[in-house]
N, C-alpha and C. Protein backbone atom coordinates (compact mmCIF):
# COMPACT_ATOMS: atom_id res chain seq x y z
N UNK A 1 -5.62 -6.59 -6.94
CA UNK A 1 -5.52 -5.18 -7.33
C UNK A 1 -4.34 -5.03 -8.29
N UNK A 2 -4.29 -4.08 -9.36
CA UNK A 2 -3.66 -4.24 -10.67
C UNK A 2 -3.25 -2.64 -10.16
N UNK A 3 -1.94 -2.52 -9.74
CA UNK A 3 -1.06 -1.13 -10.10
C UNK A 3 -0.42 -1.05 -10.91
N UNK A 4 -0.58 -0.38 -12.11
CA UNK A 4 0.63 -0.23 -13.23
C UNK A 4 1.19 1.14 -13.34
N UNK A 5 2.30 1.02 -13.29
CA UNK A 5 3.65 2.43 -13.19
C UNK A 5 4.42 2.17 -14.46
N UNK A 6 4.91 3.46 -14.49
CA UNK A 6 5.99 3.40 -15.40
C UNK A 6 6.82 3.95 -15.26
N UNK A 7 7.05 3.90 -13.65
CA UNK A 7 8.67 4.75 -13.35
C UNK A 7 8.38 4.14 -11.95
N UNK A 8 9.50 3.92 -11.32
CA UNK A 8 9.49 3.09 -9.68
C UNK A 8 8.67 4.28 -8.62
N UNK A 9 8.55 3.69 -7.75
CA UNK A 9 7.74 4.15 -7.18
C UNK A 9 8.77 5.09 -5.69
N UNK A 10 7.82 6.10 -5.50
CA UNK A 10 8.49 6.73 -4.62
C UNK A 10 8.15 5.88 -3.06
N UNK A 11 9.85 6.71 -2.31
CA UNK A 11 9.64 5.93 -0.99
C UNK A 11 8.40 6.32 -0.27
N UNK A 12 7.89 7.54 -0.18
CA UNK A 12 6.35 7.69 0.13
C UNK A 12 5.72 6.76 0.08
N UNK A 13 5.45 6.72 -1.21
CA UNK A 13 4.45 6.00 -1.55
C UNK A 13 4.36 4.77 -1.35
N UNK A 14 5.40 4.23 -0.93
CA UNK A 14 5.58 2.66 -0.60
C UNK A 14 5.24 2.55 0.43
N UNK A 15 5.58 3.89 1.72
CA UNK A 15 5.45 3.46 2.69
C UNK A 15 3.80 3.76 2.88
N UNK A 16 3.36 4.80 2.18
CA UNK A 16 1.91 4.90 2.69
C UNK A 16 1.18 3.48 1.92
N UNK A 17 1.89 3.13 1.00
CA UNK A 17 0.88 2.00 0.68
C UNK A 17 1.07 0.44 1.73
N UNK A 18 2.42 0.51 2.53
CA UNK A 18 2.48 -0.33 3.72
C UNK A 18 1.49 -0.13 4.52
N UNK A 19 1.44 0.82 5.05
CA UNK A 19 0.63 1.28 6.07
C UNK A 19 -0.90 0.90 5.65
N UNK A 20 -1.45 1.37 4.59
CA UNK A 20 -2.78 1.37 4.28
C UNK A 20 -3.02 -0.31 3.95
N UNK A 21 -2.25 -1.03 3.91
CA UNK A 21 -3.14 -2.23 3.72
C UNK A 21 -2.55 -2.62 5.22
N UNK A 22 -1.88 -2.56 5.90
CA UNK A 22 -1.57 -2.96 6.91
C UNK A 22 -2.87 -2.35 8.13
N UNK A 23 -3.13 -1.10 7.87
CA UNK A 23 -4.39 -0.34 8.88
C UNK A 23 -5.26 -1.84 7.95
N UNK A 24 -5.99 -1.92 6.74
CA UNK A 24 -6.96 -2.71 5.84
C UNK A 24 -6.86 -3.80 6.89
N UNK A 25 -5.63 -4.61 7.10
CA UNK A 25 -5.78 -5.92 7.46
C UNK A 25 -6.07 -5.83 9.20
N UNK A 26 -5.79 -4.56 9.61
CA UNK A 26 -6.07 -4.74 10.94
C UNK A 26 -7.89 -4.47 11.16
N UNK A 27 -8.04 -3.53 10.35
CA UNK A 27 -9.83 -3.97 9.98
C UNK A 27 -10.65 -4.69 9.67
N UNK A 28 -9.90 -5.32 9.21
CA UNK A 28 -10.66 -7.08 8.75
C UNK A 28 -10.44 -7.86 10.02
N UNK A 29 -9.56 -7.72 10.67
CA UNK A 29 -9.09 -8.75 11.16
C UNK A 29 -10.19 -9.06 12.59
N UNK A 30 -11.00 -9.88 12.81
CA UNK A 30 -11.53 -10.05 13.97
C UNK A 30 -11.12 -9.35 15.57
């Protein structure tokens, strides 16, 4: 997956993007 910014990213957003692949991998995960 290709994110391109052009200004850092907010702490939000970091953390919801932790979370959302972290929920992702617990869905995959057997």
């Amino acid at each position: 997956m290709n994110i391109v910014r052009h200004k850092p990213l907010p702490l939000f957003e970091i953390v919801e993007t932790i979370f959302y692949f972290n929920h992702q991998h617990h869905i995959s995960s057997p």
